[in-house]
PDB file of N, CA and C in Angstrom:
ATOM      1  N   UNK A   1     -18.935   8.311  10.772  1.00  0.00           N
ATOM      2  CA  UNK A   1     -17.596   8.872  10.699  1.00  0.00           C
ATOM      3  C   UNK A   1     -16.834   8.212   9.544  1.00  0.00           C
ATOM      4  N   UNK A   2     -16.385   9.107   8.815  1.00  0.00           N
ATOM      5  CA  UNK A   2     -15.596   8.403   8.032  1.00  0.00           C
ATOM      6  C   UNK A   2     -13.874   8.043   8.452  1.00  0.00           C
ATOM      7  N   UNK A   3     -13.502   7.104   7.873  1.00  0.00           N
ATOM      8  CA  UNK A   3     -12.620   6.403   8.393  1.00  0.00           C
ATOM      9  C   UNK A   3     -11.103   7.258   7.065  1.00  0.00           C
ATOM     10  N   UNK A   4     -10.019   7.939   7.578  1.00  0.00           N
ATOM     11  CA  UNK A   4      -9.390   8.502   6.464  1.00  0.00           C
ATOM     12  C   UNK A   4      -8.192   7.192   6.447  1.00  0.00           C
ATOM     13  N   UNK A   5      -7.427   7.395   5.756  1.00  0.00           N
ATOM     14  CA  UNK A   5      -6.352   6.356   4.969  1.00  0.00           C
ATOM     15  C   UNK A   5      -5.122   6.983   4.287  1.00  0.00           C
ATOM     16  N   UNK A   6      -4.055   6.101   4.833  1.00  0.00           N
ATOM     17  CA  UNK A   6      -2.634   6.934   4.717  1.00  0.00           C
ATOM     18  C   UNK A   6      -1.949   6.201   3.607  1.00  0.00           C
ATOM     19  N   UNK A   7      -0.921   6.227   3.054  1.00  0.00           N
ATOM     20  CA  UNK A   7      -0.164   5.446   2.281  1.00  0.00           C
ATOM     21  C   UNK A   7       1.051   6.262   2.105  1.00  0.00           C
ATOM     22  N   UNK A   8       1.868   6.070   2.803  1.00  0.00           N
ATOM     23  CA  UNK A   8       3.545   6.129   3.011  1.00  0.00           C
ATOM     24  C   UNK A   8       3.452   7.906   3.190  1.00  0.00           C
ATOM     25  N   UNK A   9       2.438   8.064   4.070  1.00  0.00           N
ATOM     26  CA  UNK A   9       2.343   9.498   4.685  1.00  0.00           C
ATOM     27  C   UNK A   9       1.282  10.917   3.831  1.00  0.00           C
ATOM     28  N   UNK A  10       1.059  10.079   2.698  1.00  0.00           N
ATOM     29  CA  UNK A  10      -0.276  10.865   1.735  1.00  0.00           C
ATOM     30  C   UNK A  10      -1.292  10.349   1.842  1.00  0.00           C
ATOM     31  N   UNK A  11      -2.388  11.137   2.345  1.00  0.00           N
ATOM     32  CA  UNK A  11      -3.801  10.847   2.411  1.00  0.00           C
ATOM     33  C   UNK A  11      -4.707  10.134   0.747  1.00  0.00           C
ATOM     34  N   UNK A  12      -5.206   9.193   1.224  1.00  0.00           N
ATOM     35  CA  UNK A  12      -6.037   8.863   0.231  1.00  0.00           C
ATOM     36  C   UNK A  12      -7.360   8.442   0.225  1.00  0.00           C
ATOM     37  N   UNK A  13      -7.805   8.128  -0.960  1.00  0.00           N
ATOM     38  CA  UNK A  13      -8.988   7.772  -1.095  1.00  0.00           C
ATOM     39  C   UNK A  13      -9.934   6.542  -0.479  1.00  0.00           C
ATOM     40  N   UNK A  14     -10.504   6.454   0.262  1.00  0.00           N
ATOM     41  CA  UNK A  14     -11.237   5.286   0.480  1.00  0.00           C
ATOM     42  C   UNK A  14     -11.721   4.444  -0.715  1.00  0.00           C
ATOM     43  N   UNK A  15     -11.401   3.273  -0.573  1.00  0.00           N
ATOM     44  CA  UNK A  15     -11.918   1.867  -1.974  1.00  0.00           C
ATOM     45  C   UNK A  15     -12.513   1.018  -0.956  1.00  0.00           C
ATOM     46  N   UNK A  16     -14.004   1.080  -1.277  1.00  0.00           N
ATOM     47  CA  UNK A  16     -14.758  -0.366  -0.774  1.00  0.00           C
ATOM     48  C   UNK A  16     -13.625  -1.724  -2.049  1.00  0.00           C
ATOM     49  N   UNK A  17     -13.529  -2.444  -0.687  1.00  0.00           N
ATOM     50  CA  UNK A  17     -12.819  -3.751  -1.561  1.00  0.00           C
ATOM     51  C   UNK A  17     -11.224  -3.330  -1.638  1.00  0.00           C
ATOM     52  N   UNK A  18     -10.634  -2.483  -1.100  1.00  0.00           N
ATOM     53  CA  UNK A  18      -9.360  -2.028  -1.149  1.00  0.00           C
ATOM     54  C   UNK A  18      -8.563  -2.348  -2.016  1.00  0.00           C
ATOM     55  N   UNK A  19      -7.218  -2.071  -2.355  1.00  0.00           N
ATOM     56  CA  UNK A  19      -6.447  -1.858  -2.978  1.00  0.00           C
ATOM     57  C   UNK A  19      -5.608  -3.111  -3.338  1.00  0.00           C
ATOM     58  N   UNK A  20      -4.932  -3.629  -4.567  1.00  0.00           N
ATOM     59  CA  UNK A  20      -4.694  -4.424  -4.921  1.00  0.00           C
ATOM     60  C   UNK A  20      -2.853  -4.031  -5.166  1.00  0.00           C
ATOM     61  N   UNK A  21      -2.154  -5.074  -4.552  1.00  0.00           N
ATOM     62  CA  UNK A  21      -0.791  -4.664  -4.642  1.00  0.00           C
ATOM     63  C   UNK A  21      -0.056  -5.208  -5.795  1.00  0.00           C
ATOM     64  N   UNK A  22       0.587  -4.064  -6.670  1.00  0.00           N
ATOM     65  CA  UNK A  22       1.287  -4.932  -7.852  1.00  0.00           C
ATOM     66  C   UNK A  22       2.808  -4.678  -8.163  1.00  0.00           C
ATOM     67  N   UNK A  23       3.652  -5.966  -7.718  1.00  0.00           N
ATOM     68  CA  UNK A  23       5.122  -5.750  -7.358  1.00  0.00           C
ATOM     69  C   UNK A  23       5.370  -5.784  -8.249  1.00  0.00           C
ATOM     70  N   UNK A  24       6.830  -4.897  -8.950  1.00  0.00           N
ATOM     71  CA  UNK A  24       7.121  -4.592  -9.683  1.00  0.00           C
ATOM     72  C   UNK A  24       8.394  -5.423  -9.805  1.00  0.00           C
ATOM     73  N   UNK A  25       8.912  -6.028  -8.819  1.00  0.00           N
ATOM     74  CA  UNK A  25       9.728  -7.521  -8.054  1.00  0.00           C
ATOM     75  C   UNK A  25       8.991  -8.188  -7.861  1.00  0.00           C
ATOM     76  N   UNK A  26       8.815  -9.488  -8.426  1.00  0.00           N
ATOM     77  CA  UNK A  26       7.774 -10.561  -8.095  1.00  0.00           C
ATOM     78  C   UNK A  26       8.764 -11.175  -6.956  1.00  0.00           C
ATOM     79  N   UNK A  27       7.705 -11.419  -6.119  1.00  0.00           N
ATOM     80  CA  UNK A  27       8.117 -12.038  -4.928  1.00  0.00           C
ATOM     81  C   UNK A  27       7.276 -13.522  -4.879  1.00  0.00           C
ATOM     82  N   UNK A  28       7.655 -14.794  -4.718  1.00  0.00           N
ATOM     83  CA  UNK A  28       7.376 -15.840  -4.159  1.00  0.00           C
ATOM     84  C   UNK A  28       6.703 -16.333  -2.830  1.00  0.00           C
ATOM     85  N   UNK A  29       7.368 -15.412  -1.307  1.00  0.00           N
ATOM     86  CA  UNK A  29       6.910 -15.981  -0.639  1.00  0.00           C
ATOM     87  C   UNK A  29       7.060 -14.743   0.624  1.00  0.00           C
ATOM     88  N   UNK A  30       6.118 -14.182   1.142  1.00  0.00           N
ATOM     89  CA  UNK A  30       5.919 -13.691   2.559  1.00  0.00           C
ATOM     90  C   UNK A  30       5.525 -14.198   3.832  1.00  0.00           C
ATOM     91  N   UNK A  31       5.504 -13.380   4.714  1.00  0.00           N
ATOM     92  CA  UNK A  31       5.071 -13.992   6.171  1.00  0.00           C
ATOM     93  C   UNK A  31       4.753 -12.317   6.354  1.00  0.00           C
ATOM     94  N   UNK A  32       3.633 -12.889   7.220  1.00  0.00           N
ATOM     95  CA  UNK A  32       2.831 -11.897   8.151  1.00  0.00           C
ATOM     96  C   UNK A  32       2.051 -12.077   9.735  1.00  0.00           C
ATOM     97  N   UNK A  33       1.828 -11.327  10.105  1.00  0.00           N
ATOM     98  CA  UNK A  33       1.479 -11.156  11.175  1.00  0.00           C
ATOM     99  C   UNK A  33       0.618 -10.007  11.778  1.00  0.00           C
ATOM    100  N   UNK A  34      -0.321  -9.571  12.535  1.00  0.00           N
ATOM    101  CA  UNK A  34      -1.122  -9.080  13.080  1.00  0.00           C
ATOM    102  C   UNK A  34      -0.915  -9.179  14.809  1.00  0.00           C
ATOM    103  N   UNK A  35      -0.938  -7.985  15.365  1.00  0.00           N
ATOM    104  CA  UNK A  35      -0.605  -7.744  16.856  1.00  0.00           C
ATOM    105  C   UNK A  35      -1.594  -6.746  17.077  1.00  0.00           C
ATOM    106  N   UNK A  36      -2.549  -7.248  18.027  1.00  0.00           N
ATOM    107  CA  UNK A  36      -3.562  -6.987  18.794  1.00  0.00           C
ATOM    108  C   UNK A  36      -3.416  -5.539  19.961  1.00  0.00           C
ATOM    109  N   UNK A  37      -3.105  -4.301  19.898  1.00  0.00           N
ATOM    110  CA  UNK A  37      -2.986  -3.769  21.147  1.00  0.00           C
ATOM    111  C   UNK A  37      -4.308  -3.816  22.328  1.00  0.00           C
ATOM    112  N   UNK A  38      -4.048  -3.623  23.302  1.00  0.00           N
ATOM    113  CA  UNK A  38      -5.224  -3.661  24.426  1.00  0.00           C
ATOM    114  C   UNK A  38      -6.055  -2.675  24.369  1.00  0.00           C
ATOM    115  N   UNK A  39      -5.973  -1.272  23.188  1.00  0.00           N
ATOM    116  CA  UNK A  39      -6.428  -0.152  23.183  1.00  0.00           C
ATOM    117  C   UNK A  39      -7.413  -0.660  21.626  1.00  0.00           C
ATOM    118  N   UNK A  40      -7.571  -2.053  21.197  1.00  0.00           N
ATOM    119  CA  UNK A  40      -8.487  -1.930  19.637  1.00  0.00           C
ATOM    120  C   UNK A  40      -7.271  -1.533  18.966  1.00  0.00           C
ATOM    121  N   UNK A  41      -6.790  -1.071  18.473  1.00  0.00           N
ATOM    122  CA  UNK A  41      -5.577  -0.465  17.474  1.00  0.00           C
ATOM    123  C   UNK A  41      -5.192  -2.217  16.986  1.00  0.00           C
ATOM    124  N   UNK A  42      -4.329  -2.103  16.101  1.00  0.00           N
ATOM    125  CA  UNK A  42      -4.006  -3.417  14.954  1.00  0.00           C
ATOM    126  C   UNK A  42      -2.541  -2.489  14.573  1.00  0.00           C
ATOM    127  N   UNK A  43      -1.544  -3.657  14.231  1.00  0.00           N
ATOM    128  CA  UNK A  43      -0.262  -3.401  13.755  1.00  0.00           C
ATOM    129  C   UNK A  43      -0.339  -4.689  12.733  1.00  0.00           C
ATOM    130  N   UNK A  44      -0.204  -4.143  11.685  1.00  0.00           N
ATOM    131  CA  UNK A  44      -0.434  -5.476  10.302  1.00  0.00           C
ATOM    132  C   UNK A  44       0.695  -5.337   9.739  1.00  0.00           C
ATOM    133  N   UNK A  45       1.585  -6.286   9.950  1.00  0.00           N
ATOM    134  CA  UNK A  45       3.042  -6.407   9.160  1.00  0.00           C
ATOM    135  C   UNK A  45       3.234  -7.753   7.861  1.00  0.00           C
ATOM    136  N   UNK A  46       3.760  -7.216   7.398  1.00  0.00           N
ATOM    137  CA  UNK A  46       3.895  -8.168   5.900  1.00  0.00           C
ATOM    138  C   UNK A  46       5.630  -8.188   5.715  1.00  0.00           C
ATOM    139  N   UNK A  47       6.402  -8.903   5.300  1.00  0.00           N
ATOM    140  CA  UNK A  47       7.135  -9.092   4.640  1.00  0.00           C
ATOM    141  C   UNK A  47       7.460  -9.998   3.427  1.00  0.00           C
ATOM    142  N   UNK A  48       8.327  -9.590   2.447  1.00  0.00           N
ATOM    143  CA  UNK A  48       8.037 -10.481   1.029  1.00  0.00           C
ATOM    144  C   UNK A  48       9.510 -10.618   0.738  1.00  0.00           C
ATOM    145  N   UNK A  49       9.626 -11.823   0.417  1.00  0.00           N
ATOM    146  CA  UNK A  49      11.164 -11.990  -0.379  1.00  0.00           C
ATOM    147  C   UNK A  49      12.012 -11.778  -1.152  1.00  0.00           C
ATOM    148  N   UNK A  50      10.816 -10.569  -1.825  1.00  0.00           N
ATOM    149  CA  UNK A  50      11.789  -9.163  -2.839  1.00  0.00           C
ATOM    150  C   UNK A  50      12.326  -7.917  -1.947  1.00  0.00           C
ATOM    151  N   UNK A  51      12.425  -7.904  -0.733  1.00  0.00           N
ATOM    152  CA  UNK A  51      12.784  -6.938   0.018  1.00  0.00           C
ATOM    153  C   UNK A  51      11.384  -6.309   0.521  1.00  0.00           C
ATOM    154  N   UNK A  52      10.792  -6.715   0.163  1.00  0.00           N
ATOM    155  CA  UNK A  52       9.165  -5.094   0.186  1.00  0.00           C
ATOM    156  C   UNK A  52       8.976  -5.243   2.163  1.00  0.00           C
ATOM    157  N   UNK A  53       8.699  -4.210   2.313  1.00  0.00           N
ATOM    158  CA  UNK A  53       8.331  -4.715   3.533  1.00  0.00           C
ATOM    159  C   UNK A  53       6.960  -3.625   4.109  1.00  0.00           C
ATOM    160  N   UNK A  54       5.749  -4.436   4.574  1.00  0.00           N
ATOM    161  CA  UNK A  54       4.880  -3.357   4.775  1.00  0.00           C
ATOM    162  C   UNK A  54       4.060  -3.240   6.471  1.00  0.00           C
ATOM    163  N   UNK A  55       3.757  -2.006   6.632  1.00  0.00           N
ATOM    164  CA  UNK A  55       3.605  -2.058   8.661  1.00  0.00           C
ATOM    165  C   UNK A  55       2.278  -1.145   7.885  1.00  0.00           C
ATOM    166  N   UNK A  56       0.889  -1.441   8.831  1.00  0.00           N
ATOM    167  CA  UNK A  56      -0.428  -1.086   8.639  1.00  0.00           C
ATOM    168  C   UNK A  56      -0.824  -0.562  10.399  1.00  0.00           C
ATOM    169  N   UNK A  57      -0.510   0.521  10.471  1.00  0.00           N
ATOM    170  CA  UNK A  57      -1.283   0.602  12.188  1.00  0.00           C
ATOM    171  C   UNK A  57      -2.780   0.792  11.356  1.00  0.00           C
ATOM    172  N   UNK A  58      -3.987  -0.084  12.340  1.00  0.00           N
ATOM    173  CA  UNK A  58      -5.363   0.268  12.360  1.00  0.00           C
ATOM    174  C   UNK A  58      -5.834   0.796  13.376  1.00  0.00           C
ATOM    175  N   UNK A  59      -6.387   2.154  12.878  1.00  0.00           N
ATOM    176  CA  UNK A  59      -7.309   2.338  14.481  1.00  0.00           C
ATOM    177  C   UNK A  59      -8.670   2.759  14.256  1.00  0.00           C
ATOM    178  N   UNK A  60      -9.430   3.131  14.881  1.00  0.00           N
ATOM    179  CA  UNK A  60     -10.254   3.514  15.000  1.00  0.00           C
ATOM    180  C   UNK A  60     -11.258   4.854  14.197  1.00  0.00           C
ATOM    181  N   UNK A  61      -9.892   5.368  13.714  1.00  0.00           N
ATOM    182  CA  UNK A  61      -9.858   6.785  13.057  1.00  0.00           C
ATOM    183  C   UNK A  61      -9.521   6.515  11.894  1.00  0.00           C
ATOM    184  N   UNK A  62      -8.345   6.426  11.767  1.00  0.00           N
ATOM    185  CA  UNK A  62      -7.346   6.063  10.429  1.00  0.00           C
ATOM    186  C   UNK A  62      -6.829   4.783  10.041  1.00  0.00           C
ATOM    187  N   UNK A  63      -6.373   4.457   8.990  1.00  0.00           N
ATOM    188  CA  UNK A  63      -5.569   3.393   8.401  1.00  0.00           C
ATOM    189  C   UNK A  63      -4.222   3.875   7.674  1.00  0.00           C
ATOM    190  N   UNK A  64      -3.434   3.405   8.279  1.00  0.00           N
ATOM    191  CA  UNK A  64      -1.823   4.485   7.773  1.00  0.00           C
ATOM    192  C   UNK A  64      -0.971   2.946   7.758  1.00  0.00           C
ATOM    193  N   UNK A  65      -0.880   3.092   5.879  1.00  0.00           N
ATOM    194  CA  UNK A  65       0.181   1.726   5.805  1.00  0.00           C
ATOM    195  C   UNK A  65       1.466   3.068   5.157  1.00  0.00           C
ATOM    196  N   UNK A  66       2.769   1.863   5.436  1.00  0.00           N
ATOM    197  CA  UNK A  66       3.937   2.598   5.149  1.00  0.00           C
ATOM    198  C   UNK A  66       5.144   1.349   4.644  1.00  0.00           C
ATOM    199  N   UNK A  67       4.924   1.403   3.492  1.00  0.00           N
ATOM    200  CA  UNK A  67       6.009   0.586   2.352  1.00  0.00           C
ATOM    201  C   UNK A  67       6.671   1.115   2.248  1.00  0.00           C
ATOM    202  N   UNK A  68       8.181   0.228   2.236  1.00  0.00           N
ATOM    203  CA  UNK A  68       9.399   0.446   2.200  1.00  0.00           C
ATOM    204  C   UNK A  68      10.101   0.769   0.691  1.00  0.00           C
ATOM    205  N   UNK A  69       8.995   1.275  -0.412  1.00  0.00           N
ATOM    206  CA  UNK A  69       9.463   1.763  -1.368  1.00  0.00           C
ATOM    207  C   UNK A  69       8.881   2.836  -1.910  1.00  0.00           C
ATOM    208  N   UNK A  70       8.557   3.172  -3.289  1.00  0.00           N
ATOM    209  CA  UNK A  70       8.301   4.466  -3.963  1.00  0.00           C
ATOM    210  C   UNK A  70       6.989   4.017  -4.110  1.00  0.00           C
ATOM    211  N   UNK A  71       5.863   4.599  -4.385  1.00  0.00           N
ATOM    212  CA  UNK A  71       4.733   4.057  -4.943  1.00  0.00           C
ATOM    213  C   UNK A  71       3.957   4.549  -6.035  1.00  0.00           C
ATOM    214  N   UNK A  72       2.798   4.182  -6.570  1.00  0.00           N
ATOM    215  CA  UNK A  72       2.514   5.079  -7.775  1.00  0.00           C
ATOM    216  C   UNK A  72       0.907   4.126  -7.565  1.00  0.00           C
ATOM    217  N   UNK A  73      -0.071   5.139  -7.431  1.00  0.00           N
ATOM    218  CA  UNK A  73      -1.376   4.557  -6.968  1.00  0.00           C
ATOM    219  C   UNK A  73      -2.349   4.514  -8.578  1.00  0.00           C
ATOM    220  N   UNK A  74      -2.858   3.267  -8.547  1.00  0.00           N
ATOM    221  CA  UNK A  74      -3.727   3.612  -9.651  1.00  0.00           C
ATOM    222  C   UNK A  74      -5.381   3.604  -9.549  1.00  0.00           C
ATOM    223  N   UNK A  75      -5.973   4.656  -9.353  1.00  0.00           N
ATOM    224  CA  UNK A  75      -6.926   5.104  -8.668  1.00  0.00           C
ATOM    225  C   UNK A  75      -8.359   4.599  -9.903  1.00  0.00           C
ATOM    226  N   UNK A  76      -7.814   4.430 -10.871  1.00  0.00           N
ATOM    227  CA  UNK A  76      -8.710   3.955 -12.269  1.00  0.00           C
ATOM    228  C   UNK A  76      -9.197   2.436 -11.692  1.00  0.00           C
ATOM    229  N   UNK A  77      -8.219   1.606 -11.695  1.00  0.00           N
ATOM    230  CA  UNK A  77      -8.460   0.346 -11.319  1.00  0.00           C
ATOM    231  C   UNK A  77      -7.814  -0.451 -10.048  1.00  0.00           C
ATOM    232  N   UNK A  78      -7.690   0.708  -9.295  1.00  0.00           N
ATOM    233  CA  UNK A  78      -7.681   0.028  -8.037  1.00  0.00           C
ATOM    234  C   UNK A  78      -6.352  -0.666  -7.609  1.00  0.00           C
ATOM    235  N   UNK A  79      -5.166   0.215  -7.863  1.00  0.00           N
ATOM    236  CA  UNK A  79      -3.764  -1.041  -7.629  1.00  0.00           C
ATOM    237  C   UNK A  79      -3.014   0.550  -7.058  1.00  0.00           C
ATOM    238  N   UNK A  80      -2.174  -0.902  -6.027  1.00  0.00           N
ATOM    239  CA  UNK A  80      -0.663   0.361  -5.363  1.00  0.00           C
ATOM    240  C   UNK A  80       0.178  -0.228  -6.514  1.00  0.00           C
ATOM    241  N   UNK A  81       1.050   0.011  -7.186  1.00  0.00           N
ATOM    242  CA  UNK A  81       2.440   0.088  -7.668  1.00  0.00           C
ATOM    243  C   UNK A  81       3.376   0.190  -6.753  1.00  0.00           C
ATOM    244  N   UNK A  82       3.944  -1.404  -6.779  1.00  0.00           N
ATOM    245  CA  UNK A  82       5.073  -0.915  -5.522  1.00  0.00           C
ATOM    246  C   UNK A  82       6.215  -0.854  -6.262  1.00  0.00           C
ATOM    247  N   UNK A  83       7.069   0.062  -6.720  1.00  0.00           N
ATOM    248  CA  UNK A  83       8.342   0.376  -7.598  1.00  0.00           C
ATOM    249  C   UNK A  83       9.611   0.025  -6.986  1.00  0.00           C
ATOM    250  N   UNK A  84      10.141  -0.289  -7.741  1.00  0.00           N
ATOM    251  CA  UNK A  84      11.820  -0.618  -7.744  1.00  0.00           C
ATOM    252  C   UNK A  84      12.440   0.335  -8.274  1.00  0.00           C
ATOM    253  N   UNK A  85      13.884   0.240  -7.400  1.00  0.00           N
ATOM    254  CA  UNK A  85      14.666   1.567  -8.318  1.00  0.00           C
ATOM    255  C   UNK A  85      15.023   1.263  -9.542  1.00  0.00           C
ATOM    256  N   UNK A  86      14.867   2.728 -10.339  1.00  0.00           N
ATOM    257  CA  UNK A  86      14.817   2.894 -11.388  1.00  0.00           C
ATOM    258  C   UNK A  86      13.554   2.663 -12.013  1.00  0.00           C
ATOM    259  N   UNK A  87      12.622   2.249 -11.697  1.00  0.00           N
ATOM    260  CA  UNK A  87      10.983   2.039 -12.408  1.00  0.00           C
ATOM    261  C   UNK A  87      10.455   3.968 -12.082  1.00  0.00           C
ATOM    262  N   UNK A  88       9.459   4.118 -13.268  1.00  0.00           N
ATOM    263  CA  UNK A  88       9.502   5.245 -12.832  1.00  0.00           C
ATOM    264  C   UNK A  88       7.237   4.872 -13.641  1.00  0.00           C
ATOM    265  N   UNK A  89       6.856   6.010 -13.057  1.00  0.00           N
ATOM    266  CA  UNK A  89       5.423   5.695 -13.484  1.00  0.00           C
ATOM    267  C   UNK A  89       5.097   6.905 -13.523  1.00  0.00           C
ATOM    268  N   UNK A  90       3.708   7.238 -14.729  1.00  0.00           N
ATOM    269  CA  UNK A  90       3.040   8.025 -15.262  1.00  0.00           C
ATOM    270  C   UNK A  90       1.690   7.940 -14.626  1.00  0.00           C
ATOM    271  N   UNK A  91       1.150   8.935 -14.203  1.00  0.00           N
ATOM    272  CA  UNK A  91      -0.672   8.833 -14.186  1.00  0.00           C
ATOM    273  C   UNK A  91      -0.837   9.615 -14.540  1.00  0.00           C
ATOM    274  N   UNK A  92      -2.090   9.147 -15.045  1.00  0.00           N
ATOM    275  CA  UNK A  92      -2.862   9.640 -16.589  1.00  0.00           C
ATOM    276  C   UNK A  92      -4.135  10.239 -16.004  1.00  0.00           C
ATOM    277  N   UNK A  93      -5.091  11.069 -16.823  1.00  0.00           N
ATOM    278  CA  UNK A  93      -5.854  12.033 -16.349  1.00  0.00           C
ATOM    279  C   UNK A  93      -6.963  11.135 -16.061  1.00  0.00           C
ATOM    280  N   UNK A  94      -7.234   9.926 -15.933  1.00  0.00           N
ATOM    281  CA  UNK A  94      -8.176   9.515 -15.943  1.00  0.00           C
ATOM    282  C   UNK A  94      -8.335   8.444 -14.489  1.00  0.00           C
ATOM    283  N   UNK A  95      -6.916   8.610 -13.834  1.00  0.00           N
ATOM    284  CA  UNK A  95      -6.235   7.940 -12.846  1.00  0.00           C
ATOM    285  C   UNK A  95      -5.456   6.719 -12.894  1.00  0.00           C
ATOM    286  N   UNK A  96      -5.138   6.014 -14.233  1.00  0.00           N
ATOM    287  CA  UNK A  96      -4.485   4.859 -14.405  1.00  0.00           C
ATOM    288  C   UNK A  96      -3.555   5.178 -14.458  1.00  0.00           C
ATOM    289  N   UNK A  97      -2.332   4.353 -14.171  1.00  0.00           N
ATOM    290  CA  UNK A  97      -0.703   4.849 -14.191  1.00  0.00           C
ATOM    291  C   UNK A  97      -0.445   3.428 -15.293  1.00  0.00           C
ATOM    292  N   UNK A  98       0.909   4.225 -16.009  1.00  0.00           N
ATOM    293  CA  UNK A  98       1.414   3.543 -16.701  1.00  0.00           C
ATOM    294  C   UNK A  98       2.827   3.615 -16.015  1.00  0.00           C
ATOM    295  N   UNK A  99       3.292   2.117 -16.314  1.00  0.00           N
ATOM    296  CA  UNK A  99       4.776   1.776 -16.194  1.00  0.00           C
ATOM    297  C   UNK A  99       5.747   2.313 -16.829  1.00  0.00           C
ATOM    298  N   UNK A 100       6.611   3.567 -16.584  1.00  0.00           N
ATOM    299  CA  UNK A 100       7.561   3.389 -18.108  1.00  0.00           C
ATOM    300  C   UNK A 100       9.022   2.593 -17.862  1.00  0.00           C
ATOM    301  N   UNK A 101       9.547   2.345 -16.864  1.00  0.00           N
ATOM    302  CA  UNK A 101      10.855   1.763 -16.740  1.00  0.00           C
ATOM    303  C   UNK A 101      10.675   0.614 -16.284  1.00  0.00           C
TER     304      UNK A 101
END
């Protein structure tokens, strides 16, 4: 079975080795946590000291994370773009996104 994958409510691609996050606010310092339900399911929460904040339900079926900002996926080399307002991003036909703001 394949396992499908969400990101702030759009289906995506499966990456052996997953996805690499690149803040567009450098942040210093997070805390996280992981909560176990009795059903197997996983709730993976992150928070970071640029505001970002990210919730991962895991189950069995799916993986559905949901960041508290805009995103811009770069499917070439493997990175979320997590954007700030006013950052705005390009992807290119080959799947790399460029930064323009």
């Amino acid at each position: 079975m394949i396992m499908k994958i969400f990101l702030n409510g759009n289906e995506m691609q499966f990456v052996e080795g997953g996805y690499k996050y690149v803040f567009m606010k450098p942040c210093q310092h997070f805390q996280e946590k992981t909560i176990d339900k009795t059903n197997g399911d996983k709730m993976h929460i992150e928070f970071y000291d640029n505001g970002v904040q990210i919730r991962t339900l895991i189950t069995k079926e799916e993986v559905a994370t949901i960041i508290n900002r805009n995103v811009a996926i770069d499917t070439k080399n493997n990175q979320i773009y997590i954007l700030e307002e006013g950052n705005e991003a390009r992807t290119n036909p080959d799947g790399s996104v460029d930064i323009i703001k």
